[in-house]
C-alpha atoms as a PDB file:
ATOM      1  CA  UNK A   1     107.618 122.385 112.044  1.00  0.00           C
ATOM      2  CA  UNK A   2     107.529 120.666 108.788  1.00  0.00           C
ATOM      3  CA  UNK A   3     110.248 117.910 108.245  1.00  0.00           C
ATOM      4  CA  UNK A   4     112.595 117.643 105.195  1.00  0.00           C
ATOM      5  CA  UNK A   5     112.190 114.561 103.332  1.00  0.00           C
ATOM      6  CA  UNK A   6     113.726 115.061 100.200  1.00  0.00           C
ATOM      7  CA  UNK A   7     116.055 112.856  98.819  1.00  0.00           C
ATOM      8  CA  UNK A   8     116.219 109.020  97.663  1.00  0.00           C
ATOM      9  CA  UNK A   9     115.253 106.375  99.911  1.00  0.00           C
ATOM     10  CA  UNK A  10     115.739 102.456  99.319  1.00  0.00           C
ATOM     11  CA  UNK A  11     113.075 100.314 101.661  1.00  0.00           C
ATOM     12  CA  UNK A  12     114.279  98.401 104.483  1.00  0.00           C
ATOM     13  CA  UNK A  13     110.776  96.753 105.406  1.00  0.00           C
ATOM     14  CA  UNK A  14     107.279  95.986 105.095  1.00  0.00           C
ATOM     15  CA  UNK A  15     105.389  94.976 107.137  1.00  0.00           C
ATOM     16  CA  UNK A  16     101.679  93.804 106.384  1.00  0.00           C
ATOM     17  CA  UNK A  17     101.772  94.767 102.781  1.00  0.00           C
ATOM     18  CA  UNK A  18     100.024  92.445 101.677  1.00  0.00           C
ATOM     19  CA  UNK A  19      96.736  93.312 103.938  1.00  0.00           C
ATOM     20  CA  UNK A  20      96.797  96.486 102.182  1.00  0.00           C
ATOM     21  CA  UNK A  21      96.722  95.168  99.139  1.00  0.00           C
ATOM     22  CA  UNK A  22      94.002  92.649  99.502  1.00  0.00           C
ATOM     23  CA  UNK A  23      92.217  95.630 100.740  1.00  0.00           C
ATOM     24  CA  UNK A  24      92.313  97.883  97.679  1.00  0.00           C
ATOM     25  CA  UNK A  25      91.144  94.673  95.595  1.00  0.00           C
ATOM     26  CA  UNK A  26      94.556  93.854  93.971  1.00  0.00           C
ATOM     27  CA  UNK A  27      94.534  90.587  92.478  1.00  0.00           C
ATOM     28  CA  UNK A  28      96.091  87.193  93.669  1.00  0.00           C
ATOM     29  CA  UNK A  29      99.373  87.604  91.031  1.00  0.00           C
ATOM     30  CA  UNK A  30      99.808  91.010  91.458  1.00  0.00           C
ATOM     31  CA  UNK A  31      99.692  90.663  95.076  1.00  0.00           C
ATOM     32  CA  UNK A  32     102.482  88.042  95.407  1.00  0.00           C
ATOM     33  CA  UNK A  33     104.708  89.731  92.948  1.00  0.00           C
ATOM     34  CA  UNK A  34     104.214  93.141  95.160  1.00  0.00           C
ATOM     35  CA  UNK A  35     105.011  91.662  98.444  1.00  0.00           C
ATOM     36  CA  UNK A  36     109.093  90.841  97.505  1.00  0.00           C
ATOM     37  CA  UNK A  37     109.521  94.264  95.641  1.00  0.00           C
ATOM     38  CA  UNK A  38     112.134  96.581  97.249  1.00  0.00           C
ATOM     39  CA  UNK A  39     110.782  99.829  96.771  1.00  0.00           C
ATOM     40  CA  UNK A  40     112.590 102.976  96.341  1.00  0.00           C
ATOM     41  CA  UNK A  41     111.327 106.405  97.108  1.00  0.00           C
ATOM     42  CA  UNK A  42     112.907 109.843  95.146  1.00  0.00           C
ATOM     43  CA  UNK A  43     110.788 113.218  96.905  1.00  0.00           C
ATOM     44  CA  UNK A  44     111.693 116.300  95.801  1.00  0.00           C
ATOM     45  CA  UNK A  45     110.412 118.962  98.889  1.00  0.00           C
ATOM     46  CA  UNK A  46     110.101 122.574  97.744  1.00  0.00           C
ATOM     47  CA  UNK A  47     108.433 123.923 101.182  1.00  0.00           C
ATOM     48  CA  UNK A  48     104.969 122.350 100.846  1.00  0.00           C
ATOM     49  CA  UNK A  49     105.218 121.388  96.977  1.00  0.00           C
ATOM     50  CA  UNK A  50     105.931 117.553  96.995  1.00  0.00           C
ATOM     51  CA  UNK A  51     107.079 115.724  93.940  1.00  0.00           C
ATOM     52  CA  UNK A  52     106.985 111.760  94.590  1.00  0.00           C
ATOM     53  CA  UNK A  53     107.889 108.775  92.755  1.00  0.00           C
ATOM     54  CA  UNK A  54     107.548 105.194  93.917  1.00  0.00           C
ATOM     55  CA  UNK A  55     110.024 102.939  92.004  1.00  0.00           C
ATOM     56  CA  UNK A  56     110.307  98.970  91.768  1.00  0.00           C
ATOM     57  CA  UNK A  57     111.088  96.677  89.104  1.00  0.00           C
ATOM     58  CA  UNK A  58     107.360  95.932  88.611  1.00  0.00           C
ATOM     59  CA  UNK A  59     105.551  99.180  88.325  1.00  0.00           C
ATOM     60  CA  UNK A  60     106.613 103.014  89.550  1.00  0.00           C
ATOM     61  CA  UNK A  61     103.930 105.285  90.529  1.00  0.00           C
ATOM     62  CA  UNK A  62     104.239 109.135  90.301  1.00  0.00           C
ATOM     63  CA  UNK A  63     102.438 111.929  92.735  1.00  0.00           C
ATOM     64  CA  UNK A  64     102.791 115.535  93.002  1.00  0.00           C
ATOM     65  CA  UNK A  65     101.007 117.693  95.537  1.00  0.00           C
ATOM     66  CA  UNK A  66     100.821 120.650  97.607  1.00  0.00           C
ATOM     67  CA  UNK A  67      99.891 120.095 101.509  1.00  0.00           C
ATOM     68  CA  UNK A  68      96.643 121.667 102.078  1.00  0.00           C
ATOM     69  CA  UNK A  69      95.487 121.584  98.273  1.00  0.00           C
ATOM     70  CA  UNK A  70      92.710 118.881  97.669  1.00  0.00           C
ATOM     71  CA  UNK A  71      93.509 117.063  94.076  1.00  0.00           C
ATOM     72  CA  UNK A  72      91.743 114.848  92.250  1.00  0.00           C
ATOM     73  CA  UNK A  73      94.530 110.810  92.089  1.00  0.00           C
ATOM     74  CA  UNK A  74      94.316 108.360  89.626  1.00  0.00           C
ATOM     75  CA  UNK A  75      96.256 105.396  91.533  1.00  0.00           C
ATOM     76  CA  UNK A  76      97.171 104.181  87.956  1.00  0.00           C
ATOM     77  CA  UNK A  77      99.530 100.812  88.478  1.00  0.00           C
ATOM     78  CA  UNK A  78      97.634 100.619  91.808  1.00  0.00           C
ATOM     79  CA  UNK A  79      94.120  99.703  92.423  1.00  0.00           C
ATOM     80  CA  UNK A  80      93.408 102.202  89.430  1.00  0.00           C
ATOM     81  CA  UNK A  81      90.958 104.136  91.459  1.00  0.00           C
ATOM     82  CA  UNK A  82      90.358 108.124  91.526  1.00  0.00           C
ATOM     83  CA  UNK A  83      90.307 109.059  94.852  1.00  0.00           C
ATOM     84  CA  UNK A  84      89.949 112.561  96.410  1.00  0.00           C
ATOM     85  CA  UNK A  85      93.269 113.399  98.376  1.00  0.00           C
ATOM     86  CA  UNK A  86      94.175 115.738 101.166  1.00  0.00           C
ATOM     87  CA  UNK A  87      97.883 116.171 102.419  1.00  0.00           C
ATOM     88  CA  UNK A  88      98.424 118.145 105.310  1.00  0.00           C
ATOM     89  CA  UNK A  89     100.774 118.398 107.975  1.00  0.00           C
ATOM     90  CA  UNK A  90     100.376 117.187 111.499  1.00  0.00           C
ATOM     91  CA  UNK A  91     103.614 118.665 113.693  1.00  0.00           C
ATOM     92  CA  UNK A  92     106.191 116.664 111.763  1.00  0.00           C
ATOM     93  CA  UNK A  93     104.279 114.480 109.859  1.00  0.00           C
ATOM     94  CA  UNK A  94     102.368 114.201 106.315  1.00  0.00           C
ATOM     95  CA  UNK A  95      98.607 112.797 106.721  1.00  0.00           C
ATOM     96  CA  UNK A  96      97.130 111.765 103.553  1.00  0.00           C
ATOM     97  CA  UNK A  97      93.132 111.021 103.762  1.00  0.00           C
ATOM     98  CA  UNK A  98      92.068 109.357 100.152  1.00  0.00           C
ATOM     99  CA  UNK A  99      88.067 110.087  99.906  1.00  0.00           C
ATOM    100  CA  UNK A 100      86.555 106.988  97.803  1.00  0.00           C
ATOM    101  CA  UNK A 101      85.107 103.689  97.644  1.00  0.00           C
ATOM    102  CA  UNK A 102      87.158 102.448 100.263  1.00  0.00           C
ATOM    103  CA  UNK A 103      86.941 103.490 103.840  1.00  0.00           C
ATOM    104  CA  UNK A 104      90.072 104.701 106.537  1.00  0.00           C
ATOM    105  CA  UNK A 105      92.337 105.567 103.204  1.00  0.00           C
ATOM    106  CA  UNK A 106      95.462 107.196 103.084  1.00  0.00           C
ATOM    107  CA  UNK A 107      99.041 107.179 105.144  1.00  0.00           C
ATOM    108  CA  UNK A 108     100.814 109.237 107.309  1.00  0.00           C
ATOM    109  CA  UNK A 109     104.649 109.494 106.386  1.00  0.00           C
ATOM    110  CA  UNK A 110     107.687 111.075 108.601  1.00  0.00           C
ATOM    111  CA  UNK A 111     110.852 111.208 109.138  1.00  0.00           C
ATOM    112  CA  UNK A 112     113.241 109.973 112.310  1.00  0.00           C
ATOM    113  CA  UNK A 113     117.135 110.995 111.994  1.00  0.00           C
ATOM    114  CA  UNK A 114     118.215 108.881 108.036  1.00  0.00           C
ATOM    115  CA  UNK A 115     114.856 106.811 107.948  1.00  0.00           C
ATOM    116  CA  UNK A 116     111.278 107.701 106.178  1.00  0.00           C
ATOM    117  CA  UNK A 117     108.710 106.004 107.977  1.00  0.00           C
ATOM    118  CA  UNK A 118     105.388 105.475 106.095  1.00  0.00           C
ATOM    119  CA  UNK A 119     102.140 103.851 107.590  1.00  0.00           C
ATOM    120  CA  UNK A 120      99.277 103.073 104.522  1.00  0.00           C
ATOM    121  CA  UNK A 121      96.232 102.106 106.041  1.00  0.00           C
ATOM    122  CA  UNK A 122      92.325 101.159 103.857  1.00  0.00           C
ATOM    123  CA  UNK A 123      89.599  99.913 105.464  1.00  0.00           C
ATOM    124  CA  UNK A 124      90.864  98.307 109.357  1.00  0.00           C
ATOM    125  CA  UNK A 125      94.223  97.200 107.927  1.00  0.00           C
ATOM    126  CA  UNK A 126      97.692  99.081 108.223  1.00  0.00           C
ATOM    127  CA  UNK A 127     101.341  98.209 106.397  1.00  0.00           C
ATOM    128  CA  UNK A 128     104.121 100.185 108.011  1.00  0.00           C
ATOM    129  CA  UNK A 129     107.169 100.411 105.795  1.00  0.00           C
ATOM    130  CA  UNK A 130     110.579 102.104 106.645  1.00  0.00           C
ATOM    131  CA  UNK A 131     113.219 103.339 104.063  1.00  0.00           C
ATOM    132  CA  UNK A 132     116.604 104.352 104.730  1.00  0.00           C
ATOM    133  CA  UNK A 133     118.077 107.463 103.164  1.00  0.00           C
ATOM    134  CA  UNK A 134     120.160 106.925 100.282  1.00  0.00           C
ATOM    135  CA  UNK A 135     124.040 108.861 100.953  1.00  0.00           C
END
């Protein structure tokens, strides 16, 4: 059964974020300013309809989707790609599959009692970040 992961959630870590971002390309400054962010995640869960928003004090970044409906992403403040994206739902989880110039894109995202886990992976690298819910 799907989970519920609506609500605000403030990042508690992040591991091998970097990786990630050397991955997708992202320059040298970029990357170092990225690493010491403390992200905060705001979903909005109407059944399958997802509205996202990434938040930092460097850049935000903004998705909305329905699991099962393939959309066209522009990863604008990202790695500025447009990717093909998928969202389903495996059991409890969200699994994201990015089709584009990079291979093995996407995450998988779930939650376990007040924390969001969320495990980005491109190419043979994988950051796993945790955020705790927000009361």
């Amino acid at each position: 059964m799907p989970s519920d992961q609506n609500g605000q959630w403030e990042m508690v870590s992040n591991e091998n974020f970097e990786d990630i971002l050397k991955a997708l390309d992202i320059d040298y400054a970029t990357r170092k300013i990225a690493v010491h962010l403390k992200q905060t995640k705001m979903i909005v869960q109407n059944g399958d309809k997802f509205e996202t928003k990434t938040l930092s004090t460097f850049r935000n970044y903004e998705v909305n989707f329905t699991v099962g409906e393939e959309f066209e992403e522009y990863t604008k403040g990202l790695d500025n790609r447009t990717v093909k994206t998928l969202v389903t739902w495996d059991g409890d989880k969200l699994v994201c599959i990015q089709k584009g110039e990079k291979e093995n894109r996407g995450w998988k995202q779930w939650v376990e009692g007040d924390l969001l886990h969320l495990d980005i992976t491109a190419l043979d690298k994988v950051c796993r970040q945790v955020f705790k819910k927000k009361q």
